[in-house]
C-alpha atoms as a PDB file:
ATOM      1  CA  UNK A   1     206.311 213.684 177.899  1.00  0.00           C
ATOM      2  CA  UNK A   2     203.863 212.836 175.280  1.00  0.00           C
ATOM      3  CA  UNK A   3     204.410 212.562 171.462  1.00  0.00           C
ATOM      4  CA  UNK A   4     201.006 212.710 169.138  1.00  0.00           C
ATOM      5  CA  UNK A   5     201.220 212.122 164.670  1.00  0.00           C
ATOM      6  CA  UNK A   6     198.201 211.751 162.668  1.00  0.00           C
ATOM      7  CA  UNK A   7     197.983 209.179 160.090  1.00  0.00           C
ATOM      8  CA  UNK A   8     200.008 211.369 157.310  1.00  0.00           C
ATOM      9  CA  UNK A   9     202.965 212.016 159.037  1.00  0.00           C
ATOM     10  CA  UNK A  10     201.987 215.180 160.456  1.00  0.00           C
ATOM     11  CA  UNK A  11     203.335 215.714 164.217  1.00  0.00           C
ATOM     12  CA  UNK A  12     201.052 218.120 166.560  1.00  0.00           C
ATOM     13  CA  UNK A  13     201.513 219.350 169.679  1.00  0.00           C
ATOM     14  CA  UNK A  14     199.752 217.394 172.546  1.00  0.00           C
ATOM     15  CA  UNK A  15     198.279 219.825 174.375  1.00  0.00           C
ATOM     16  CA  UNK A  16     196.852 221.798 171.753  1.00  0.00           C
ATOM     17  CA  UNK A  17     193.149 221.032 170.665  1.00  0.00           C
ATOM     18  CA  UNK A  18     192.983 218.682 167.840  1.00  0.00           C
ATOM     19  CA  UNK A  19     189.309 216.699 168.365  1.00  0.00           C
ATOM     20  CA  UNK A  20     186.317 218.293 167.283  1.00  0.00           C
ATOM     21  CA  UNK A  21     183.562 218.271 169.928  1.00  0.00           C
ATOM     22  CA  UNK A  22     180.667 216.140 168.039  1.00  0.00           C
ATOM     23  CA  UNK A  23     183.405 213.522 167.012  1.00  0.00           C
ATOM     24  CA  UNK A  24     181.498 210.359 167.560  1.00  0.00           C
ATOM     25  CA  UNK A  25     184.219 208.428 169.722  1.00  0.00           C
ATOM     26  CA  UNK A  26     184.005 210.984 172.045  1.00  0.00           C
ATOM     27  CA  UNK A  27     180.401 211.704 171.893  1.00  0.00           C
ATOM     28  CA  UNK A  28     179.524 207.769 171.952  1.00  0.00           C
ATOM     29  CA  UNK A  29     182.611 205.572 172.421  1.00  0.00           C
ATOM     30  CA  UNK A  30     182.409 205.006 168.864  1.00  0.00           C
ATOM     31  CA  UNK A  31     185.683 204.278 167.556  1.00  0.00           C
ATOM     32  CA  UNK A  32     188.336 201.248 168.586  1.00  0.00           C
ATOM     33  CA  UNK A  33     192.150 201.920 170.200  1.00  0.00           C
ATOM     34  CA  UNK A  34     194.870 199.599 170.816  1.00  0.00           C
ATOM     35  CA  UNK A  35     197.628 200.125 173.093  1.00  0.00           C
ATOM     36  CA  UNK A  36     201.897 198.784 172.229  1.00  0.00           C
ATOM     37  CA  UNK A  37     204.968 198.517 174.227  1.00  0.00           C
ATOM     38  CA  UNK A  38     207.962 200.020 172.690  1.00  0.00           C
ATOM     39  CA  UNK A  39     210.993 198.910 174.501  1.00  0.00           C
ATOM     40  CA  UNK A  40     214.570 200.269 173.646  1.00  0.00           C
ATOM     41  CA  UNK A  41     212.780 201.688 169.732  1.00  0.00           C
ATOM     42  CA  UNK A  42     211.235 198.527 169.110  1.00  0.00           C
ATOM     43  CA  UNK A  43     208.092 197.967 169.437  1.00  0.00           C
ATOM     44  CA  UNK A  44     206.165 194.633 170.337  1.00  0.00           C
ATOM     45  CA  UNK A  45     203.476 192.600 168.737  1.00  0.00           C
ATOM     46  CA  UNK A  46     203.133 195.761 166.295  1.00  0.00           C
ATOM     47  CA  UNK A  47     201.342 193.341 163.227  1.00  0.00           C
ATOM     48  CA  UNK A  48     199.145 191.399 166.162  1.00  0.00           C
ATOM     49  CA  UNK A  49     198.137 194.884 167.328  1.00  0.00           C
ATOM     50  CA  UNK A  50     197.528 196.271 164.236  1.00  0.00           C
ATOM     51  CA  UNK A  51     195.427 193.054 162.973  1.00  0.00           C
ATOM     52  CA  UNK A  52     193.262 193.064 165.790  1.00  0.00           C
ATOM     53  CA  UNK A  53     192.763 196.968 165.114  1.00  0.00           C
ATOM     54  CA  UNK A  54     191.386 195.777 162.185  1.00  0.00           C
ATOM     55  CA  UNK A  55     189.502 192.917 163.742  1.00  0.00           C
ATOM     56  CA  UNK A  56     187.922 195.571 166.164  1.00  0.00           C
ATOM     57  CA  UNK A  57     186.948 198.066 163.054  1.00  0.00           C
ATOM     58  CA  UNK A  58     185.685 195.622 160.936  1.00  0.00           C
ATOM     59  CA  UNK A  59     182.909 194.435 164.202  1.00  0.00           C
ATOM     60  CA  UNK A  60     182.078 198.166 164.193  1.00  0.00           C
ATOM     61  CA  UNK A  61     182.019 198.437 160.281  1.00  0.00           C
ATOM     62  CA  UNK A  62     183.921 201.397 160.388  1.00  0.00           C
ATOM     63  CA  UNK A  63     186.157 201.900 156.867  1.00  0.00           C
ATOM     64  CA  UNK A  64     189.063 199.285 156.623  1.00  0.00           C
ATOM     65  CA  UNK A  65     192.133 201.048 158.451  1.00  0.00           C
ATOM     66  CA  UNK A  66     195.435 201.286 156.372  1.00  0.00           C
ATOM     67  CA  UNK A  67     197.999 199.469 158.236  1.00  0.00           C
ATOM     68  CA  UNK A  68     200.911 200.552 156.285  1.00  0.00           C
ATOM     69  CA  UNK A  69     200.160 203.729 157.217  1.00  0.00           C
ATOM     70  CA  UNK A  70     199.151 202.966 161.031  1.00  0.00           C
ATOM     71  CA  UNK A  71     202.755 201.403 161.032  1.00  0.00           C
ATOM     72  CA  UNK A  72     204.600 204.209 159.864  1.00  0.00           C
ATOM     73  CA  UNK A  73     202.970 206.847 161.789  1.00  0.00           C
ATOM     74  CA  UNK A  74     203.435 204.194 164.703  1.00  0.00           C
ATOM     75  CA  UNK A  75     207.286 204.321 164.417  1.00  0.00           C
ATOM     76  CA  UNK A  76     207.542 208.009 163.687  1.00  0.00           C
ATOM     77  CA  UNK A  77     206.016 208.722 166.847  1.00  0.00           C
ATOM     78  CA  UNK A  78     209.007 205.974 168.393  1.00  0.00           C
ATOM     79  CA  UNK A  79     211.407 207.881 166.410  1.00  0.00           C
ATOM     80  CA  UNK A  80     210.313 211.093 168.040  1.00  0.00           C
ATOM     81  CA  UNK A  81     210.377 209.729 171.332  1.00  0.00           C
ATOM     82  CA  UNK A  82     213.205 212.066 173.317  1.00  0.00           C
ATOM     83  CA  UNK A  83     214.227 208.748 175.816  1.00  0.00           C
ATOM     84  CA  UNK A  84     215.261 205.293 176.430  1.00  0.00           C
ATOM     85  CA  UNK A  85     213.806 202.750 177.982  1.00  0.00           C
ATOM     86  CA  UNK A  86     210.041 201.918 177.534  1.00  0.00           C
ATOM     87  CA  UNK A  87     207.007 204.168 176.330  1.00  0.00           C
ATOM     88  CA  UNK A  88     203.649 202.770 175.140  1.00  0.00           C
ATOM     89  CA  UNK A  89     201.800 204.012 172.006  1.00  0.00           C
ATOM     90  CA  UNK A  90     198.056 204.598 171.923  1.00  0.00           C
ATOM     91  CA  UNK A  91     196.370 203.854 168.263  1.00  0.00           C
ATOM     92  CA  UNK A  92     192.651 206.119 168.420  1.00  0.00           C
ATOM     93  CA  UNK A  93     190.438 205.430 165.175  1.00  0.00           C
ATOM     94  CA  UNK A  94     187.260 206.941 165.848  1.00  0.00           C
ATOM     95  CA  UNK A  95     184.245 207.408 163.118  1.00  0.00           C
ATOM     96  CA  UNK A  96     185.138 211.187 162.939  1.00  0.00           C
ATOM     97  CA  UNK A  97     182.848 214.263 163.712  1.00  0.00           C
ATOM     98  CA  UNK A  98     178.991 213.859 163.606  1.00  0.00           C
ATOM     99  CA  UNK A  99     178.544 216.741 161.298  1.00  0.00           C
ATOM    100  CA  UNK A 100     181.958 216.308 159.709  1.00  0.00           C
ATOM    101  CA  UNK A 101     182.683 215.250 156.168  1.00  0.00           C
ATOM    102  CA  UNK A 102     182.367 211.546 156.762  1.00  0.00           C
ATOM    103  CA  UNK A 103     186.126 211.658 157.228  1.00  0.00           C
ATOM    104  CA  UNK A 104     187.261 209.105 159.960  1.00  0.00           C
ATOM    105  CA  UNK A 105     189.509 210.354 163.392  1.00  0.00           C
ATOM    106  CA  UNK A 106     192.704 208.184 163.531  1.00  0.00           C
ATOM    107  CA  UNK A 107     195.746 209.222 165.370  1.00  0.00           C
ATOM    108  CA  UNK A 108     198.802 208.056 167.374  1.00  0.00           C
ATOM    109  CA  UNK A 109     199.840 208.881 170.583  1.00  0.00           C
ATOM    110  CA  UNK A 110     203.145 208.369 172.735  1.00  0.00           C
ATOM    111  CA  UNK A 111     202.837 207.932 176.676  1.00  0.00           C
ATOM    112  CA  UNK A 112     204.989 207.283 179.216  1.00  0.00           C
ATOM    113  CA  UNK A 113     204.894 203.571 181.119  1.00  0.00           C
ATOM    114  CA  UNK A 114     203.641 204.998 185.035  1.00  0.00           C
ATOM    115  CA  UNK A 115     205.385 203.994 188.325  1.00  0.00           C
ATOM    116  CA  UNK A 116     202.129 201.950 189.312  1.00  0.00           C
ATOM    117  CA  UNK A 117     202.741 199.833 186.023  1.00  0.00           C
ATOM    118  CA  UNK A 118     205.974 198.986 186.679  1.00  0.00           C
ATOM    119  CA  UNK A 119     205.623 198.396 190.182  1.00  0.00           C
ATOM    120  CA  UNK A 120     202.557 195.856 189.581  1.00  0.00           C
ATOM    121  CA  UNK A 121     204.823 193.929 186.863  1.00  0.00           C
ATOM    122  CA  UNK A 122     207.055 193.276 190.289  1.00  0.00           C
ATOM    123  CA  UNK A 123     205.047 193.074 193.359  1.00  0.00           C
ATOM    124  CA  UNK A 124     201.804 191.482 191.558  1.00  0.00           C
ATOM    125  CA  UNK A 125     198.197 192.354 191.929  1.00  0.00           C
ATOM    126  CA  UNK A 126     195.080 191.568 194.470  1.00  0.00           C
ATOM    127  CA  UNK A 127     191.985 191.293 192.078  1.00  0.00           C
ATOM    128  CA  UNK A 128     188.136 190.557 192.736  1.00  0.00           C
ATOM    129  CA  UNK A 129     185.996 188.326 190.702  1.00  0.00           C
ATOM    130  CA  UNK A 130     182.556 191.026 188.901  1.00  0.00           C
ATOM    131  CA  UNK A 131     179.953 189.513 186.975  1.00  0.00           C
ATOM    132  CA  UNK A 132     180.426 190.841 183.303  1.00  0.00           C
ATOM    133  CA  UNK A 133     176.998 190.035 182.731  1.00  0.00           C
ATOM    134  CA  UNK A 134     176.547 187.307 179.812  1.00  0.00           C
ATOM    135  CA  UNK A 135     176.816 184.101 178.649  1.00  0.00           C
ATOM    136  CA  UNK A 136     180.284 183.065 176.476  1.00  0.00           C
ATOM    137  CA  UNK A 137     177.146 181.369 174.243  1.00  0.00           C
ATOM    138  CA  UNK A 138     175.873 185.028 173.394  1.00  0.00           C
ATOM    139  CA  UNK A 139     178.866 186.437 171.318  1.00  0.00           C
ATOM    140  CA  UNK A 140     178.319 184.474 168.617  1.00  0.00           C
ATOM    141  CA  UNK A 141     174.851 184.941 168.537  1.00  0.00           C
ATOM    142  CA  UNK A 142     174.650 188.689 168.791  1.00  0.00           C
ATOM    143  CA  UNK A 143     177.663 190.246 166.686  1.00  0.00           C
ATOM    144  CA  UNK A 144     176.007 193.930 167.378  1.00  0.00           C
ATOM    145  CA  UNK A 145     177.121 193.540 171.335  1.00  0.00           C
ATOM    146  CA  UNK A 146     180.969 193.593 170.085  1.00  0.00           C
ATOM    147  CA  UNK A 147     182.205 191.379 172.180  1.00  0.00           C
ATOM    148  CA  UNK A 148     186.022 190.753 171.694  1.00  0.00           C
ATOM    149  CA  UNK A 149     186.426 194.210 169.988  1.00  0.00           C
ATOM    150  CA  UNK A 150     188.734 196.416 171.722  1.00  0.00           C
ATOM    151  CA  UNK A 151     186.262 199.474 171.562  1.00  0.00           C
ATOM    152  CA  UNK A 152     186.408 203.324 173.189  1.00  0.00           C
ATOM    153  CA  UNK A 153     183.329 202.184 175.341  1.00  0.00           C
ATOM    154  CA  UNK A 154     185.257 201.049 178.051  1.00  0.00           C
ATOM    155  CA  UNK A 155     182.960 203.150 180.855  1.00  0.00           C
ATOM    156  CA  UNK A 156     182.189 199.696 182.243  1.00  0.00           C
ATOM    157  CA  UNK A 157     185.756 198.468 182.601  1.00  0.00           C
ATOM    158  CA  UNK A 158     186.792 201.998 184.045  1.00  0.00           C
ATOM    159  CA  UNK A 159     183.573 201.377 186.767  1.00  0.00           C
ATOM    160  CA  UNK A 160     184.407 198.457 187.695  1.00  0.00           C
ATOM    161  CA  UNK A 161     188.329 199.290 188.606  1.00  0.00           C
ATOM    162  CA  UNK A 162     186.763 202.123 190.653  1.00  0.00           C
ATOM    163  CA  UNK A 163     184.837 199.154 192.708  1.00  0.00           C
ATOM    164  CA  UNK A 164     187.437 196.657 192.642  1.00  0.00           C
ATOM    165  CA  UNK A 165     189.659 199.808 194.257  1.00  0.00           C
ATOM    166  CA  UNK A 166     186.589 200.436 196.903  1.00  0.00           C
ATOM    167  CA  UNK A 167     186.933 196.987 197.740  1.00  0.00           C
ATOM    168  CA  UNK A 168     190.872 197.712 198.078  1.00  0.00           C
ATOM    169  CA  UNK A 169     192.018 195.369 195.374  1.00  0.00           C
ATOM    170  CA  UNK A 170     193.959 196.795 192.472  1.00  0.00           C
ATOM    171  CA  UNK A 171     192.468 194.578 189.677  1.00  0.00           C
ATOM    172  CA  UNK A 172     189.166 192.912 188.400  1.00  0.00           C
ATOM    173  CA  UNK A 173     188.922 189.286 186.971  1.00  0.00           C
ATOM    174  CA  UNK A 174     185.539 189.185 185.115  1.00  0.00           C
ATOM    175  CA  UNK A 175     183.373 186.022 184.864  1.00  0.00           C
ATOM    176  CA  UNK A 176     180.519 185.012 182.719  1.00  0.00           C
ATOM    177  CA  UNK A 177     176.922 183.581 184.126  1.00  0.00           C
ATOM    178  CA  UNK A 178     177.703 180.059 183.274  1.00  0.00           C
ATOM    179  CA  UNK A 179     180.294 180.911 186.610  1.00  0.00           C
ATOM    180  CA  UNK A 180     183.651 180.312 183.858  1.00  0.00           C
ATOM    181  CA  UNK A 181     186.789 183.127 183.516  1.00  0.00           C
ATOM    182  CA  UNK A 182     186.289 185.721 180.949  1.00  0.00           C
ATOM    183  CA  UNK A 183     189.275 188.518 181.341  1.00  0.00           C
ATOM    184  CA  UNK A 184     190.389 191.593 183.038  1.00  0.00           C
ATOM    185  CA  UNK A 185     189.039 194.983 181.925  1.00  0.00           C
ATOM    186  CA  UNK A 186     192.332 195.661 180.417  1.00  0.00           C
ATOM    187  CA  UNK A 187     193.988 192.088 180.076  1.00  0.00           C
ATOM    188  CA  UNK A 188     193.924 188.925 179.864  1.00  0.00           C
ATOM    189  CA  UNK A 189     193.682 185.976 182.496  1.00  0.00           C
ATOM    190  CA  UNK A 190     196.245 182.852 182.516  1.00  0.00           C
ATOM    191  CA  UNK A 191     195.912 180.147 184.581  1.00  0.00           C
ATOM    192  CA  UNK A 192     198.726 178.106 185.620  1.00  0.00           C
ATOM    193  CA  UNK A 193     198.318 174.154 186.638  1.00  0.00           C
ATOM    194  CA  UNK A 194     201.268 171.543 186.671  1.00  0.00           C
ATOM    195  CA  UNK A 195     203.306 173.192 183.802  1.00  0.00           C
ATOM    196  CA  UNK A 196     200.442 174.027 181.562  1.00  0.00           C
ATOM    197  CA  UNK A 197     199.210 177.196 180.621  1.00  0.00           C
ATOM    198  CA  UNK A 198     195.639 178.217 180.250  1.00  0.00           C
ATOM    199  CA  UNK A 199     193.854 180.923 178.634  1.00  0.00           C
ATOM    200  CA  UNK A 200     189.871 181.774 177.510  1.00  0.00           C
ATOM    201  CA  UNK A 201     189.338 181.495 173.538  1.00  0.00           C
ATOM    202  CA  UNK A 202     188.013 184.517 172.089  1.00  0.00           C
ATOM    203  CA  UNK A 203     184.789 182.496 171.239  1.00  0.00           C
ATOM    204  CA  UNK A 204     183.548 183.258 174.892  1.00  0.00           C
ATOM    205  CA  UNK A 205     183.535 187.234 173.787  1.00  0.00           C
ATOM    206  CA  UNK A 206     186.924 188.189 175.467  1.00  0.00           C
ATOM    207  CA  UNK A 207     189.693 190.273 173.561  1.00  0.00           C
ATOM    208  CA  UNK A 208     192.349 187.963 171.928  1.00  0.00           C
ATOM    209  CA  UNK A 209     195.481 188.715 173.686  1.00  0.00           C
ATOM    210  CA  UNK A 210     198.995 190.084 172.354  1.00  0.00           C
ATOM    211  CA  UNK A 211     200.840 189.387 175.620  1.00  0.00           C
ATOM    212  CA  UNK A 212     199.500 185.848 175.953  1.00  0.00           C
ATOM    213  CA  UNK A 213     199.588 185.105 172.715  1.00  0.00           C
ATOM    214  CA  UNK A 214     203.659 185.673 173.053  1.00  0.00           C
ATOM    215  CA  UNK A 215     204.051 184.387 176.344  1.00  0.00           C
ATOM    216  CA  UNK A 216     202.333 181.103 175.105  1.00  0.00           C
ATOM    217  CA  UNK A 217     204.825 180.453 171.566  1.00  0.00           C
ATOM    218  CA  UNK A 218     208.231 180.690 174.178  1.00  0.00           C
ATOM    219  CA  UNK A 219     206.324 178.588 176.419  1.00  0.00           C
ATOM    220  CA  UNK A 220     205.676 175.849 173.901  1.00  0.00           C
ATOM    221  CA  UNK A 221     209.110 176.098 172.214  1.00  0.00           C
ATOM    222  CA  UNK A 222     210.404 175.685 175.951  1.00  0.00           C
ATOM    223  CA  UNK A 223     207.978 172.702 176.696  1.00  0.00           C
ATOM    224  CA  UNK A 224     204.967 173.801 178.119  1.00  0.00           C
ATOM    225  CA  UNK A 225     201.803 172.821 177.361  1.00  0.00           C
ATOM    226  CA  UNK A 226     199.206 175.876 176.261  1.00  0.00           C
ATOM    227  CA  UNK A 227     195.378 175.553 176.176  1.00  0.00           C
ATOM    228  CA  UNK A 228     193.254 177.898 175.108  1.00  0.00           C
ATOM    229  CA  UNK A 229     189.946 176.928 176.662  1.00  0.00           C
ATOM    230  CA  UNK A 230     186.973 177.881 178.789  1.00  0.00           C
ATOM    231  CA  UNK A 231     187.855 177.642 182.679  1.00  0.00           C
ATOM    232  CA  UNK A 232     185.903 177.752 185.726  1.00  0.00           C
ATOM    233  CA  UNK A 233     185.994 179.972 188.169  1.00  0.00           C
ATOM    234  CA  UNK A 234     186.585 177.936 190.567  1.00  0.00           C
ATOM    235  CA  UNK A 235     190.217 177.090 189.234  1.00  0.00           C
ATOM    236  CA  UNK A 236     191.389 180.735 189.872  1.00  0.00           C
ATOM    237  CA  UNK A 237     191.483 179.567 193.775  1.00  0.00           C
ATOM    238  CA  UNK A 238     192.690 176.201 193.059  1.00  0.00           C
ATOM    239  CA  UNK A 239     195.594 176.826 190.348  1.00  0.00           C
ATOM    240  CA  UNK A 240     198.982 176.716 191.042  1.00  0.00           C
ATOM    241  CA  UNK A 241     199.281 181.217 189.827  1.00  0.00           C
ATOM    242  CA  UNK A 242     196.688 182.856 188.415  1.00  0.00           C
ATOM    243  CA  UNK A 243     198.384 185.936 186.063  1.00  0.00           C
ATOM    244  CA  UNK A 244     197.079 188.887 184.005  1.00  0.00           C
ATOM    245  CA  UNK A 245     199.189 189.624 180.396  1.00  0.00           C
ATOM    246  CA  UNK A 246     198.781 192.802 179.277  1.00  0.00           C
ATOM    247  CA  UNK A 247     200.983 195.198 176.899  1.00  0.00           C
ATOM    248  CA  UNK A 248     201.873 197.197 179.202  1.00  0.00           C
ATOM    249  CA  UNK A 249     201.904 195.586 182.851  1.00  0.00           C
ATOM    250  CA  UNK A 250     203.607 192.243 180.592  1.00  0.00           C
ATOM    251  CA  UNK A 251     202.945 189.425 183.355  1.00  0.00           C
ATOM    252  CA  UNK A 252     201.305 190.211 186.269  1.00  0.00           C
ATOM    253  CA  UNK A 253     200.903 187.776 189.000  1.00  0.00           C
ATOM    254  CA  UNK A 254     197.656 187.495 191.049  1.00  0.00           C
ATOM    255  CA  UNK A 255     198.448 187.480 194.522  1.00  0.00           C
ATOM    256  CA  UNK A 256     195.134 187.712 196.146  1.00  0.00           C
ATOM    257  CA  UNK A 257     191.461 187.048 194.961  1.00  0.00           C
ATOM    258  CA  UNK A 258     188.142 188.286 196.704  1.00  0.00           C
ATOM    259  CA  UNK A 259     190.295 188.783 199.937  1.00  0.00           C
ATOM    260  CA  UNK A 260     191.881 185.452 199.719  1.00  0.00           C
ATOM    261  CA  UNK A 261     195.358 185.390 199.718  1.00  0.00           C
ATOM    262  CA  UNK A 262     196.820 183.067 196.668  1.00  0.00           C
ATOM    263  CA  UNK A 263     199.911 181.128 195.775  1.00  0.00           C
ATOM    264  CA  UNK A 264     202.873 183.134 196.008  1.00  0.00           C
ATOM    265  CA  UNK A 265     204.972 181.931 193.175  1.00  0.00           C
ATOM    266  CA  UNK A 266     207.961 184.446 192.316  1.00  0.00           C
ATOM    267  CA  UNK A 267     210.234 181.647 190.397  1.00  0.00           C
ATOM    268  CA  UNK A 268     207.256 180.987 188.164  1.00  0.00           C
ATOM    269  CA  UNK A 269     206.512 184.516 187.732  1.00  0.00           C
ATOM    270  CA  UNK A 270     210.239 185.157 187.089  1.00  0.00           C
ATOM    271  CA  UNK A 271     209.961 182.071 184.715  1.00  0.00           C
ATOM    272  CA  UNK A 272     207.179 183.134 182.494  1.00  0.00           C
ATOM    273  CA  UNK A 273     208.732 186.656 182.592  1.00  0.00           C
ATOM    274  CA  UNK A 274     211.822 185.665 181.339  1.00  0.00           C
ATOM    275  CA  UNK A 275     210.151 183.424 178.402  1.00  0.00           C
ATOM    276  CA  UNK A 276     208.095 186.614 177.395  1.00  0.00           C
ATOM    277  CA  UNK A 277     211.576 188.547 177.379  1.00  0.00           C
ATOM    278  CA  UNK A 278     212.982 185.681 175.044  1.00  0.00           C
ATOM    279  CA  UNK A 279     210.192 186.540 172.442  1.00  0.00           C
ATOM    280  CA  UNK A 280     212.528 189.974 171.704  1.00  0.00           C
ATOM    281  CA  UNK A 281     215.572 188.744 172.668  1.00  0.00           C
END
């Protein structure tokens, strides 16, 4: 059950053939995506999403992406959608063919929310700690690496779920060489200590997060304290829950890290779950 719209309104059929095969986001990850909940026709964090589209184009100076008409063709594609419940949407903007007319690629997509998404959400996650590789100092310093742009080149993240799952952990927590947090390959890490929520700034070259960003506004308006800092890894083992926000898997609780069993904390998780609900109440 998939629905697809380009960006004028037009609705295609999903399993036809619609990408051209020089088009440069499939030829060379060149493009950027972002990924939305929809729950019960609504869908969540749509201008967030949409801004960090943006965000993420602009780092690959690709042309500026009309996000009037990203929005519409968003909730077309919601409109079209033949059930209730939950269904994600998938924004592609690619830079277009190779040999094309200069014309960009930019479509929407519809998907189903999988059993293994909504199962994680409940019974929570093992994850291992990989090496991402650089320095937080770097992203600053080197804008061409695109770190903290939601790119197609995500060949790295994909590898590295295939090792975390050789290992037989489900998830992968990725740290920097100065040994502090930087995210998962698909969400982002919150650290829980004594009623204050942490999370990595987007200075350190991680992906601002939607989720987090939502789960930390109820927690403040409910009392919690929210930092958005760097944070060792060594206070993944020592926290009082390590999660992982994402649009899709919402708040995911850590249960185990490189084999080591963590806190087990289901009335927090059912806490902060229930504070991200009360952003859409």
């Amino acid at each position: 059950m998939r629905v697809l719209a380009l960006l004028d309104g037009t609705l295609l059929d999903p399993d036809g053939h619609h990408i051209r095969v020089d088009d440069l986001g499939l030829l060379r990850g060149d493009g950027v995506f972002e990924t939305v909940l929809v729950v019960d026709g609504r869908p969540r964090e749509l201008g967030p999403h949409l801004r960090r589209l943006a965000r993420s184009a602009r780092l690959l100076d690709l042309p500026a992406p009309d996000l009037a008409a990203w929005e519409r063709t968003c909730l077309l594609v919601v409109d079209e959608w033949p059930a209730a419940g939950e269904m994600a949407l998938k924004l592609v903007y690619t830079r277009g063919p190779e040999f094309g007319d200069g014309s960009t690629t930019a479509y929407v997509l519809g998907l189903p929310i999988t059993e293994s998404q909504l199962a994680a959400r409940v019974s929570g996650v093992s994850a291992v700690t990989l090496a991402r590789g650089f320095d937080p100092a770097i992203a600053a310093a080197a804008p061409w690496l695109l770190l903290g742009a939601k790119t197609l080149s995500y060949a790295v993240n994909m590898a590295a779920f295939r090792h975390a799952k050789a290992l037989g952990a489900d998830e992968v927590i990725f740290t920097a060489a100065d040994d502090t947090v930087l995210e998962g390959p698909t969400s982002t890490v919150v650290v829980v200590q004594d009623r204050v929520l942490r999370t990595i700034p987007p200075s350190s070259g991680v992906l601002e997060g939607t989720t987090q960003g939502a789960l930390f506004r109820a927690a403040e308006r409910a009392g919690w304290t929210t930092r958005v800092e760097p944070v060792p890894v060594a206070d993944l083992r020592t926290a009082d829950a390590v999660f992982l926000a994402s649009s899709v898997r919402k708040v995911t609780q850590v249960r185990g890290l490189d084999g080591v069993e963590l806190a087990h904390q289901p009335d927090l998780h059912a806490e902060l779950m229930a504070l991200h609900e009360s952003e859409y109440a």
